[in-house]
PDB file of N, CA and C in Angstrom:
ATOM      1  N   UNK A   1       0.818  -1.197   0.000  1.00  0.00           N
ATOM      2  CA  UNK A   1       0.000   0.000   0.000  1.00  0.00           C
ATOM      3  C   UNK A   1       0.860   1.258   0.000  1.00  0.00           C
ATOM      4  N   UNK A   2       2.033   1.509   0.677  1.00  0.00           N
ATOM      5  CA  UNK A   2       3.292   2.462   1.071  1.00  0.00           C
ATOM      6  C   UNK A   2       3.593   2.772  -0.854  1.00  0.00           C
ATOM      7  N   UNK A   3       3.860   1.811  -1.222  1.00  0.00           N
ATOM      8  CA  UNK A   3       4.230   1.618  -2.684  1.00  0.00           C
ATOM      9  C   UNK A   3       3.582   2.389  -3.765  1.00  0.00           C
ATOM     10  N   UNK A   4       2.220   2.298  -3.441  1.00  0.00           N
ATOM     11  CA  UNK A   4       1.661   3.284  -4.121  1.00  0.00           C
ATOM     12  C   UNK A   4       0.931   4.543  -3.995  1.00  0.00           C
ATOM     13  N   UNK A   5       0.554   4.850  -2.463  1.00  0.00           N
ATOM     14  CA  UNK A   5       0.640   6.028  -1.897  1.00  0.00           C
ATOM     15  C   UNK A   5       1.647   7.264  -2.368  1.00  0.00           C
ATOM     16  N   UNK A   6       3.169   6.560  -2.143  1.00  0.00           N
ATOM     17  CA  UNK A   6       3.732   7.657  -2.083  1.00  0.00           C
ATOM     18  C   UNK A   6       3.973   8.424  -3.868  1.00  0.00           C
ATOM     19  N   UNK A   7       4.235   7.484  -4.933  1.00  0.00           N
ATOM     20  CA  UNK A   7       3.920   8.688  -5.900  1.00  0.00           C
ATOM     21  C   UNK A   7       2.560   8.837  -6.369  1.00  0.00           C
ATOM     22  N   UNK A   8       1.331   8.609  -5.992  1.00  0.00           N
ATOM     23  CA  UNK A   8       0.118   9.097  -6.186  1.00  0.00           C
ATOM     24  C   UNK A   8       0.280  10.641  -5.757  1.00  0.00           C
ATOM     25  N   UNK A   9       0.646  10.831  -3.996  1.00  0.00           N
ATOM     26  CA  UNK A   9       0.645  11.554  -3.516  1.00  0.00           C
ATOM     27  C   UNK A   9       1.781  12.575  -4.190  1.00  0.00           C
ATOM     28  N   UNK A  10       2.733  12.358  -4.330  1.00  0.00           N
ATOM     29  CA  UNK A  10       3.675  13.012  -5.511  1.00  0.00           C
ATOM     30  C   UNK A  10       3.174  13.980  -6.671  1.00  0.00           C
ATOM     31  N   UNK A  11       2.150  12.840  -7.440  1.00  0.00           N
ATOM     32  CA  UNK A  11       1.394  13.378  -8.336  1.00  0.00           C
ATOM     33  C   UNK A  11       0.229  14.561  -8.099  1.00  0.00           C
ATOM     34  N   UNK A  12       0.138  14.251  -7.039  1.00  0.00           N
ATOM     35  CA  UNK A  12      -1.475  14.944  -6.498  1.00  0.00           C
ATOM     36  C   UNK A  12      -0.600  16.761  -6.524  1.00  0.00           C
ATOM     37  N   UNK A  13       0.503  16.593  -5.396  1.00  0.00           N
ATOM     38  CA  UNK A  13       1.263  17.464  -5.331  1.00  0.00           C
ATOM     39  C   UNK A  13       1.330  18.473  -6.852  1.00  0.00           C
ATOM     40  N   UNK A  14       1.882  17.781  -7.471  1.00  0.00           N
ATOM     41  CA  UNK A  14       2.336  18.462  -8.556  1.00  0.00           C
ATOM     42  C   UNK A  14       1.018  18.805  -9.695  1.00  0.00           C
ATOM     43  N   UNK A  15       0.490  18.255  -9.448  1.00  0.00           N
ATOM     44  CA  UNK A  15      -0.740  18.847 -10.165  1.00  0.00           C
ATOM     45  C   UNK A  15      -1.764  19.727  -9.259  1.00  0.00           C
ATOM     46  N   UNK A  16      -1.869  19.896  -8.430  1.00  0.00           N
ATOM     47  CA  UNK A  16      -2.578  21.202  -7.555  1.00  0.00           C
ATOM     48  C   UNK A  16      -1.735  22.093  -7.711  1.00  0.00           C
ATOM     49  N   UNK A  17       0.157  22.164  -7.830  1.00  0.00           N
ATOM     50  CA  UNK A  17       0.601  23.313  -7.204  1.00  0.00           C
ATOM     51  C   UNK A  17       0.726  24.005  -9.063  1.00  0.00           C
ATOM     52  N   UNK A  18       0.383  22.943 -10.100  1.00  0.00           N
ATOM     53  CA  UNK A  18       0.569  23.770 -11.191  1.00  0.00           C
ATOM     54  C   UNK A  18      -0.924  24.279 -11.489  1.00  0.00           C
ATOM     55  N   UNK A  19      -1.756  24.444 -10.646  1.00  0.00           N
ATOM     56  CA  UNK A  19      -2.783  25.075 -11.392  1.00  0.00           C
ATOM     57  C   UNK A  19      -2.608  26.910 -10.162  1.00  0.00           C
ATOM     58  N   UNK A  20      -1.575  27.345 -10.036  1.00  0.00           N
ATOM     59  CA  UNK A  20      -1.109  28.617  -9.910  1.00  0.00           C
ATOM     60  C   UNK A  20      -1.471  29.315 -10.951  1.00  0.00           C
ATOM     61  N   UNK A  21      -2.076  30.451 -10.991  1.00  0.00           N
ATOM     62  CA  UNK A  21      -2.003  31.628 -11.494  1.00  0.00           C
ATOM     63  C   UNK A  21      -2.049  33.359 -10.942  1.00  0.00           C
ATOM     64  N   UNK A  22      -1.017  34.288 -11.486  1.00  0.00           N
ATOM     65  CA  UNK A  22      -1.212  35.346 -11.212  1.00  0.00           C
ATOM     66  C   UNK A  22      -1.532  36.583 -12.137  1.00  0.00           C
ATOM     67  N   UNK A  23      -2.397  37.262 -12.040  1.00  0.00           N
ATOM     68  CA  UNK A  23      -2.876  38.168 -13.252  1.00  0.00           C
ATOM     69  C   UNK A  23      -2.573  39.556 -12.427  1.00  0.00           C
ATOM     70  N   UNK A  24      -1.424  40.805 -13.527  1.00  0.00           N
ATOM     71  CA  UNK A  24      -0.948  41.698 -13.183  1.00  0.00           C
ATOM     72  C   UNK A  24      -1.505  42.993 -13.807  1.00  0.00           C
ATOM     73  N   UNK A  25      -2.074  43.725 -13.684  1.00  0.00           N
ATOM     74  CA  UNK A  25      -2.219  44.926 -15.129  1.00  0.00           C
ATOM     75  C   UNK A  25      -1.128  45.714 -14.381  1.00  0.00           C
ATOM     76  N   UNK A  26      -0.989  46.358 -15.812  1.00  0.00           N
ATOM     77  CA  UNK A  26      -0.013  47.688 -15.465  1.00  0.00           C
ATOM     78  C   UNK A  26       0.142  48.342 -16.459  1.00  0.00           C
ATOM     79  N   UNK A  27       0.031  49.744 -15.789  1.00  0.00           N
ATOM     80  CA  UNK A  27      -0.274  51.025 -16.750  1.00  0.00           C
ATOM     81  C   UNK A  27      -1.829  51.093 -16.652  1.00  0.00           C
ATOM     82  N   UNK A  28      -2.423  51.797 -17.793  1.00  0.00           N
ATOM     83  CA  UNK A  28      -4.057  51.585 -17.821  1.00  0.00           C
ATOM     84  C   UNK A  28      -4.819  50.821 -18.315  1.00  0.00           C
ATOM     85  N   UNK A  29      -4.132  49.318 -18.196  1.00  0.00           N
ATOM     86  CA  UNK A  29      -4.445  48.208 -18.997  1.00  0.00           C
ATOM     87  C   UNK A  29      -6.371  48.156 -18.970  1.00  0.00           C
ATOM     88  N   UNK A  30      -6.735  48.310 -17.731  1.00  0.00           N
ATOM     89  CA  UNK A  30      -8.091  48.145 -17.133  1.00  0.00           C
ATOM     90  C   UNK A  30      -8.747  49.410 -17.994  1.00  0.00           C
ATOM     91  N   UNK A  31      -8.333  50.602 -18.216  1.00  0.00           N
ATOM     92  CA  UNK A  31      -9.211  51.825 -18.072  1.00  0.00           C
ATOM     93  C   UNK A  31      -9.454  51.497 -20.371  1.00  0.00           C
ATOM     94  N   UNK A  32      -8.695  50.712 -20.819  1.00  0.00           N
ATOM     95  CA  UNK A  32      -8.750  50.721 -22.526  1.00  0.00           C
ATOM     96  C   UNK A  32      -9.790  49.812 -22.560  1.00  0.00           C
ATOM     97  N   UNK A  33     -11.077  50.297 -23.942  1.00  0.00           N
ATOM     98  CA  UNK A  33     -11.452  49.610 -24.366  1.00  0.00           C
ATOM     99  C   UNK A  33     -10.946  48.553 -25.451  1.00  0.00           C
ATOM    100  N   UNK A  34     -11.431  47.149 -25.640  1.00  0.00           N
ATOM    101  CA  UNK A  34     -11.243  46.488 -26.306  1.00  0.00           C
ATOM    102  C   UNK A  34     -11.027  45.137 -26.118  1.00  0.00           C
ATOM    103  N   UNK A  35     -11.036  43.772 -26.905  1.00  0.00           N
ATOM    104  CA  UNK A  35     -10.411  42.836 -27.139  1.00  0.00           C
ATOM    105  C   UNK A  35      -9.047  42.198 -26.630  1.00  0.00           C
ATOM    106  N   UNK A  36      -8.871  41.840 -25.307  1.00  0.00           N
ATOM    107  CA  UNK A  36      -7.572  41.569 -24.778  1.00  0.00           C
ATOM    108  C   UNK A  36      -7.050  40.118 -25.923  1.00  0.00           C
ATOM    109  N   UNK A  37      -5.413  40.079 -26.304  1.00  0.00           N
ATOM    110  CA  UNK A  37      -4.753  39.303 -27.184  1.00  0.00           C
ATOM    111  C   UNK A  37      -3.411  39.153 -26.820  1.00  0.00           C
ATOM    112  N   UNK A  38      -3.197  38.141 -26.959  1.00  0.00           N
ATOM    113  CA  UNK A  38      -1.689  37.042 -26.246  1.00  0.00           C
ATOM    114  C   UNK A  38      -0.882  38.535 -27.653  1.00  0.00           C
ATOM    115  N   UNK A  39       0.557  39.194 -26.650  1.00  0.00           N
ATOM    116  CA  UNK A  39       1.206  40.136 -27.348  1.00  0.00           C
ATOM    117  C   UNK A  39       2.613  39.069 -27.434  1.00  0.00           C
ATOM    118  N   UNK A  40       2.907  38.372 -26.011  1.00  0.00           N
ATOM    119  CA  UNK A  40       4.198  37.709 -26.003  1.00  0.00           C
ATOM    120  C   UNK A  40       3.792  36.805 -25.443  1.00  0.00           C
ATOM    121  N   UNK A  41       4.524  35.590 -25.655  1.00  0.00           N
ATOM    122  CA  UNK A  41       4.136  34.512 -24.902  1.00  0.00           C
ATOM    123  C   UNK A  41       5.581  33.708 -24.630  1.00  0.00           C
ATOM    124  N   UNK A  42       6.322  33.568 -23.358  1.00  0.00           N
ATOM    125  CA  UNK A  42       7.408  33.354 -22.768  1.00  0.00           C
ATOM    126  C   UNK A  42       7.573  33.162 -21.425  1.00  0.00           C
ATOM    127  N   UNK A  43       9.062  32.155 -21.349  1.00  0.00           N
ATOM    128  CA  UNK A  43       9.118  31.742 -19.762  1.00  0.00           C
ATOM    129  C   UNK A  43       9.817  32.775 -18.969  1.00  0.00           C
ATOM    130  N   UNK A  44       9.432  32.762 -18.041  1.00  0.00           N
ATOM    131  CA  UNK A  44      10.666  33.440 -16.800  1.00  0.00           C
ATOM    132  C   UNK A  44      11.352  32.574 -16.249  1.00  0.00           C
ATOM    133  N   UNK A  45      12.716  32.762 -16.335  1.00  0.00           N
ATOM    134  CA  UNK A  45      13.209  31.639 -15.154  1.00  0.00           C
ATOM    135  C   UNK A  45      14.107  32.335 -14.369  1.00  0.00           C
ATOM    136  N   UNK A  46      14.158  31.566 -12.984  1.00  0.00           N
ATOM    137  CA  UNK A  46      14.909  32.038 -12.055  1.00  0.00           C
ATOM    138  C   UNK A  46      15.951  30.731 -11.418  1.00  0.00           C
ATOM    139  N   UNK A  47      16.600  31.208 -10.613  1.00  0.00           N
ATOM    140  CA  UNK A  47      17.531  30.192  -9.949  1.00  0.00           C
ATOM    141  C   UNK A  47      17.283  30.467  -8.080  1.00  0.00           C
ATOM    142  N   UNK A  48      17.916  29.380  -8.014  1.00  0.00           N
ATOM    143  CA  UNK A  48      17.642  29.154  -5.932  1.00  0.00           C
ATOM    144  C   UNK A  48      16.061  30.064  -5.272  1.00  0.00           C
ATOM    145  N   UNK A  49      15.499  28.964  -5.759  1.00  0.00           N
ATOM    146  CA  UNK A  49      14.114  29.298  -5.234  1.00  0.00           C
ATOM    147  C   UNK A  49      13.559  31.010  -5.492  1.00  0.00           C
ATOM    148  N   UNK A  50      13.680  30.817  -6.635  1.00  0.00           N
ATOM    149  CA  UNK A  50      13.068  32.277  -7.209  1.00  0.00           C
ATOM    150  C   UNK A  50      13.669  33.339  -6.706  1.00  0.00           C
ATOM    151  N   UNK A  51      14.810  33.420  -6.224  1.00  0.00           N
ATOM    152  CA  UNK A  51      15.729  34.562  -5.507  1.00  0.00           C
ATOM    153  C   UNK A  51      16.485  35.116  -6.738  1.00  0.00           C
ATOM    154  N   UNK A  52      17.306  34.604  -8.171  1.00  0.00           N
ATOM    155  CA  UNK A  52      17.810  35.255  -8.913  1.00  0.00           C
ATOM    156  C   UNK A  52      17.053  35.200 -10.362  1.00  0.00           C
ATOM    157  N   UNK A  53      16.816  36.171 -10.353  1.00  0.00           N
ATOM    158  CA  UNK A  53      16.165  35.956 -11.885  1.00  0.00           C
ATOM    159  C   UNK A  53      17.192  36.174 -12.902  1.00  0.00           C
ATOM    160  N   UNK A  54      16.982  35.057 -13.934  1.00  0.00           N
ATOM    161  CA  UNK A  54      17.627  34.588 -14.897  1.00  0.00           C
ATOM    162  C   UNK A  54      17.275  35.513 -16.051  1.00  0.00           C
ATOM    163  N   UNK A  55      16.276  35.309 -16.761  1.00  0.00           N
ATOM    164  CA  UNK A  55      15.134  35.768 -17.934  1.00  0.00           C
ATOM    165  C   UNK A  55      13.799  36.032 -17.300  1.00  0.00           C
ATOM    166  N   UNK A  56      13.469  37.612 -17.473  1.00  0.00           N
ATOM    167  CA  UNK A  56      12.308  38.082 -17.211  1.00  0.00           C
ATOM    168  C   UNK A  56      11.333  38.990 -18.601  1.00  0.00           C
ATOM    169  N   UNK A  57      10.222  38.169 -18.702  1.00  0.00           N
ATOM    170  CA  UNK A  57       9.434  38.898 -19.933  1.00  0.00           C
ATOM    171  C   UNK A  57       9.248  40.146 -19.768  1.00  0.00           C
ATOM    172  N   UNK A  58       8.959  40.621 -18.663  1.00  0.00           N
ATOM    173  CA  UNK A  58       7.891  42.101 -18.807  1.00  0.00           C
ATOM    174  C   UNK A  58       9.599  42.985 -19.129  1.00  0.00           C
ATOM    175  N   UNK A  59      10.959  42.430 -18.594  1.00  0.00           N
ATOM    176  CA  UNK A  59      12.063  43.104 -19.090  1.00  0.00           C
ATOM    177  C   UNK A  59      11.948  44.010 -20.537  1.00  0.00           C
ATOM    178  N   UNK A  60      11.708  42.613 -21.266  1.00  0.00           N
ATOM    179  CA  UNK A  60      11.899  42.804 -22.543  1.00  0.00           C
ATOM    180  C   UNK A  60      11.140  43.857 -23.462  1.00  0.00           C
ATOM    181  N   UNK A  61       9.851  43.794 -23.168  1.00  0.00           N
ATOM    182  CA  UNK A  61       8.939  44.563 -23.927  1.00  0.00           C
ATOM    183  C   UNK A  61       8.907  46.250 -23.218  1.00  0.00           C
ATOM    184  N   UNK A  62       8.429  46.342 -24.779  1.00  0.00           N
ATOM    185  CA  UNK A  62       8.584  48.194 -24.518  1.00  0.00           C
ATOM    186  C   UNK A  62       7.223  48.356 -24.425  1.00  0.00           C
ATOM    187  N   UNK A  63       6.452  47.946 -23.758  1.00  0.00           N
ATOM    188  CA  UNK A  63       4.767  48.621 -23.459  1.00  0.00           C
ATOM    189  C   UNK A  63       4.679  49.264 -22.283  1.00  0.00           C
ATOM    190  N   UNK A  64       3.617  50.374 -21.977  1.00  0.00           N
ATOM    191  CA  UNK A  64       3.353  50.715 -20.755  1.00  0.00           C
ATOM    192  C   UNK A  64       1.726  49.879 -20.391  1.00  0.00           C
ATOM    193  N   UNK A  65       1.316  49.583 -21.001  1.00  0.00           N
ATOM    194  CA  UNK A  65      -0.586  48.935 -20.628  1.00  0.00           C
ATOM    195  C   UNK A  65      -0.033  47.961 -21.243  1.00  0.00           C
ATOM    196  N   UNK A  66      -0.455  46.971 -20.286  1.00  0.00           N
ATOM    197  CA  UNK A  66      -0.348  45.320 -20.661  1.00  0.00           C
ATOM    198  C   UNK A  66      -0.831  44.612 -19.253  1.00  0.00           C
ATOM    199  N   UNK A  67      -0.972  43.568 -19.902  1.00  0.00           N
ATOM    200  CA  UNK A  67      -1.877  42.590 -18.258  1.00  0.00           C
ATOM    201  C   UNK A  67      -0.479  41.249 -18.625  1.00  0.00           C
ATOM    202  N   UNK A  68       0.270  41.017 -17.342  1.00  0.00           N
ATOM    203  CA  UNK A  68       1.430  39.886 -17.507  1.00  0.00           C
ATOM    204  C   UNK A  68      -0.041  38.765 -16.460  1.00  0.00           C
ATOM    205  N   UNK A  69       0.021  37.442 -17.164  1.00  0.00           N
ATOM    206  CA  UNK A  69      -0.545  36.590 -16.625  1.00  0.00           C
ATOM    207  C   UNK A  69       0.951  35.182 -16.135  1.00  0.00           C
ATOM    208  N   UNK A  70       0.852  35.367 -15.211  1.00  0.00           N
ATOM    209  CA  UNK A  70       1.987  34.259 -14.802  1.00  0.00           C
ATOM    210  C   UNK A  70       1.170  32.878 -14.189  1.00  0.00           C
ATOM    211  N   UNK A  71       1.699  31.646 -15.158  1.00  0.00           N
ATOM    212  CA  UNK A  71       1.481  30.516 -14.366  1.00  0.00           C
ATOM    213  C   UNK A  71       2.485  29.594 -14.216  1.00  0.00           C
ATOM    214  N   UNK A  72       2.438  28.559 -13.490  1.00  0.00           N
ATOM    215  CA  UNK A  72       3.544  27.467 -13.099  1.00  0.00           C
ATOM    216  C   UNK A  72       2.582  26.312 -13.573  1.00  0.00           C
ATOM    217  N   UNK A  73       2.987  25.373 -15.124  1.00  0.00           N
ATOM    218  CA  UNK A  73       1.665  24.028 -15.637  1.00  0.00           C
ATOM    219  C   UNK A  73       2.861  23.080 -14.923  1.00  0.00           C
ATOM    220  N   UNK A  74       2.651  22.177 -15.389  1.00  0.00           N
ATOM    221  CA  UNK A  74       3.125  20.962 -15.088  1.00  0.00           C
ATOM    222  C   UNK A  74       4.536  20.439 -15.647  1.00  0.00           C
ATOM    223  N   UNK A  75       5.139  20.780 -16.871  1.00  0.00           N
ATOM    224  CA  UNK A  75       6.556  20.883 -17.016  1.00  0.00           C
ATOM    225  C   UNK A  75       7.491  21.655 -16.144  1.00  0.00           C
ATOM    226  N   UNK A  76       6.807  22.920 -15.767  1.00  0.00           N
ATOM    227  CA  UNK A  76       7.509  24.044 -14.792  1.00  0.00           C
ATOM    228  C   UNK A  76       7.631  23.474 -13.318  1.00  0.00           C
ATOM    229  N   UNK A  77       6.563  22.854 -13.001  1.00  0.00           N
ATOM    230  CA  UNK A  77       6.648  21.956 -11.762  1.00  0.00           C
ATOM    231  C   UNK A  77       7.896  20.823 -11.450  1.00  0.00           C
ATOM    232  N   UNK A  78       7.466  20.045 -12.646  1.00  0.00           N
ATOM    233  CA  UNK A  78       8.568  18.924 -12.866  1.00  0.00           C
ATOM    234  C   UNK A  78       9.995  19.359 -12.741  1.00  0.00           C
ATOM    235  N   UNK A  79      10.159  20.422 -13.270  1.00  0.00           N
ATOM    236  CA  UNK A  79      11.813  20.814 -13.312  1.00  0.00           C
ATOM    237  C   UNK A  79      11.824  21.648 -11.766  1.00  0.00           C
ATOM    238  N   UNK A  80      10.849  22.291 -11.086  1.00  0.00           N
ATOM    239  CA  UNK A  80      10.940  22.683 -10.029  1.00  0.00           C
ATOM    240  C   UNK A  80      11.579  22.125  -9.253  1.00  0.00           C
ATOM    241  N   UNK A  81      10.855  21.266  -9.021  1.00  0.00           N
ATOM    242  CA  UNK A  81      10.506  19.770  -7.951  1.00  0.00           C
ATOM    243  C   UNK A  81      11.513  18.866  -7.882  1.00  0.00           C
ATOM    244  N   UNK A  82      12.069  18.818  -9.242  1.00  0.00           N
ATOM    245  CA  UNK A  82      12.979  17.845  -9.406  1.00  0.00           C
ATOM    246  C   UNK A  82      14.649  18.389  -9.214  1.00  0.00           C
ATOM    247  N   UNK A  83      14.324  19.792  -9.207  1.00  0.00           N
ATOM    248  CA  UNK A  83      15.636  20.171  -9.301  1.00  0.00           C
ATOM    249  C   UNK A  83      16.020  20.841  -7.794  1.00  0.00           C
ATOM    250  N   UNK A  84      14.896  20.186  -6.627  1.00  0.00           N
ATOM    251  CA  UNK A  84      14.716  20.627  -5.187  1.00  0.00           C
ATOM    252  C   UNK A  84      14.511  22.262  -5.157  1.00  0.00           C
ATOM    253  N   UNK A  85      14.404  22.983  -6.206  1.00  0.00           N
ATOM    254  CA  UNK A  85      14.000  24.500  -6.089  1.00  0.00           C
ATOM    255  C   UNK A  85      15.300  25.575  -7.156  1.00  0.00           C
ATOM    256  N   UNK A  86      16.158  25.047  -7.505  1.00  0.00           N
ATOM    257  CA  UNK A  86      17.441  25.277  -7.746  1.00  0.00           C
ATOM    258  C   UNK A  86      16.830  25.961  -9.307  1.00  0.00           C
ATOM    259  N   UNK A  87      16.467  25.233 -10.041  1.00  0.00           N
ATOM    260  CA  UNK A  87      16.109  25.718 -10.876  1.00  0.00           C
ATOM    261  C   UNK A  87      14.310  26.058 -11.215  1.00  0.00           C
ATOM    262  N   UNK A  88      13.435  27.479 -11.829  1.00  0.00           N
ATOM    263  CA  UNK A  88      12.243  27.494 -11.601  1.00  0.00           C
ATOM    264  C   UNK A  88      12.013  27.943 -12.554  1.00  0.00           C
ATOM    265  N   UNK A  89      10.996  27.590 -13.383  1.00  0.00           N
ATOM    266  CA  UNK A  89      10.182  28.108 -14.534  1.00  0.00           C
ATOM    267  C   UNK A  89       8.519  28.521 -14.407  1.00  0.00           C
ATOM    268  N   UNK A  90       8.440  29.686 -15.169  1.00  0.00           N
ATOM    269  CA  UNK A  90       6.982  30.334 -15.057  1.00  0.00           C
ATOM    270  C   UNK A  90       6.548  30.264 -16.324  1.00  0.00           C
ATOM    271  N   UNK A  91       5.652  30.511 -16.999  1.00  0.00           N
ATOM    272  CA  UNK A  91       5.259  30.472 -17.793  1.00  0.00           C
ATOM    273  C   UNK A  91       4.815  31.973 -18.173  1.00  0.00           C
ATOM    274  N   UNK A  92       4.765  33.047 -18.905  1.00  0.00           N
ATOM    275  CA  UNK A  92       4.169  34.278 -19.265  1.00  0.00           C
ATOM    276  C   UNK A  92       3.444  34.493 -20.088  1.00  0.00           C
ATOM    277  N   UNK A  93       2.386  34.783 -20.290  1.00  0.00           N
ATOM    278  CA  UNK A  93       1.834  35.739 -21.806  1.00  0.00           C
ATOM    279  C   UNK A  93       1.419  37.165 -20.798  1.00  0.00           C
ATOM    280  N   UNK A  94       2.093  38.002 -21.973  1.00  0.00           N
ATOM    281  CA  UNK A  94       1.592  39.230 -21.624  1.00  0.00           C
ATOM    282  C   UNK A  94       0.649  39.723 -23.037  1.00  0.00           C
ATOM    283  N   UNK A  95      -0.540  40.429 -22.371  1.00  0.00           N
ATOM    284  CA  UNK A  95      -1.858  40.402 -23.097  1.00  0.00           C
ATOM    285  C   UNK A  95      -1.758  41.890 -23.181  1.00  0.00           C
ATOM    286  N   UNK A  96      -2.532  42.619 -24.499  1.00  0.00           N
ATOM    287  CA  UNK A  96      -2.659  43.804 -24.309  1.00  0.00           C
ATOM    288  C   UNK A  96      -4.218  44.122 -25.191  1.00  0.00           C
ATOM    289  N   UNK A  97      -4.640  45.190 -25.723  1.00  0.00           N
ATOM    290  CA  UNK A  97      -6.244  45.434 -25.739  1.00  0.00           C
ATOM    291  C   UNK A  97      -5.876  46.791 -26.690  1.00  0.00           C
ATOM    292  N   UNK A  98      -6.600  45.963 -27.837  1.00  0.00           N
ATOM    293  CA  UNK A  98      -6.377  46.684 -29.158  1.00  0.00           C
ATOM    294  C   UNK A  98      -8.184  47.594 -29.152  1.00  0.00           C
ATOM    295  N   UNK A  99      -8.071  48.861 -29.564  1.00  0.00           N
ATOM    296  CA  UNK A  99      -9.306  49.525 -29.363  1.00  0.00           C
ATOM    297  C   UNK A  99     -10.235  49.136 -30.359  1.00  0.00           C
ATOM    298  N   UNK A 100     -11.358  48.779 -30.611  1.00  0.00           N
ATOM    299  CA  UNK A 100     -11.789  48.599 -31.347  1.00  0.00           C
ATOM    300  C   UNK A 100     -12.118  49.149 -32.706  1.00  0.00           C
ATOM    301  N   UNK A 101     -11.914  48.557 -33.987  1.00  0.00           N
ATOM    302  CA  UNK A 101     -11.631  49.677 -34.719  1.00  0.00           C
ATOM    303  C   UNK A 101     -13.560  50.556 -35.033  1.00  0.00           C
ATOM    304  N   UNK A 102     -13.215  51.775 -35.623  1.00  0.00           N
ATOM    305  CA  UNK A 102     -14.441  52.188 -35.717  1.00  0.00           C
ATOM    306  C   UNK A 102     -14.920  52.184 -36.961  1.00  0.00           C
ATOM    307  N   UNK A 103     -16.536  52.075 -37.774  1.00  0.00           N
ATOM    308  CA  UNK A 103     -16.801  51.837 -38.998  1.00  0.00           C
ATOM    309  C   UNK A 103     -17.132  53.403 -39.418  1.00  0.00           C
ATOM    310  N   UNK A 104     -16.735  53.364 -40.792  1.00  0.00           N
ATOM    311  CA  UNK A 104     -16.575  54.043 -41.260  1.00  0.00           C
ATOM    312  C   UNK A 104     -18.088  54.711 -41.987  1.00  0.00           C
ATOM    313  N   UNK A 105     -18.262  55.659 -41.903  1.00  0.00           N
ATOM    314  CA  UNK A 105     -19.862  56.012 -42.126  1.00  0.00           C
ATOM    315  C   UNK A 105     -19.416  57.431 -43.648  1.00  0.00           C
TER     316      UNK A 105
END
C-alpha cells in the first residue's frame, strides 16, 4: 500500500501546485477599451528558489498597458521539484487590448 501512496501523492502534489495563477495589469491596462490578445508569450526563469532571476518577460517589452498573466503548468513543476528549487520556470503571456476599430460612415 506504502508503494503506491507515495507517488500518487507526488502526483497529487504536482498537479494542484501547477494550477497557480497570477494576473498583473499595469499602466491603464483596465481603463482601454477592447479585445484583450496574447502580445508575447514566454518563460521566466529564475535560480535558488526564485531569488535570482535569470530571464524576465515584462524586461523585454517596450509597453506601458499590458496585463502579464503568470502561471507554473506541469513541465515548470517537474523541473521545479525535481531540481529541489534550484532551478524554476513560469510560464508568461503578456496580453494587451487593441481599441476597437471604428466603422466608417
Amino acid at each position: 500500500m506504502k508503494q503506491v501512496l507515495i507517488p500518487v501523492l507526488f502526483i497529487l502534489i504536482l498537479l494542484a501546485s501547477s494550477c497557480m495563477v497570477s494576473k498583473e495589469q499595469v499602466g491603464n491596462y483596465n481603463s482601454i477599451e477592447g479585445n484583450p490578445e496574447v502580445y508575447s508569450k514566454s518563460k521566466d526563469i529564475y535560480l535558488f528558489w526564485d531569488v535570482v532571476p535569470l530571464r524576465r518577460t515584462d524586461k523585454k517589452i517596450k509597453l506601458t498597458d499590458y496585463e502579464k498573466v503568470v502561471k507554473r503548468n506541469f513541465f515548470d513543476n517537474v523541473i521545479y521539484y525535481g531540481t529541489v528549487g534550484i532551478f524554476s520556470f513560469y510560464t508568461v503571456k503578456i496580453k494587451i487590448k487593441k481599441p476597437p476599430e471604428k466603422a466608417e460612415e
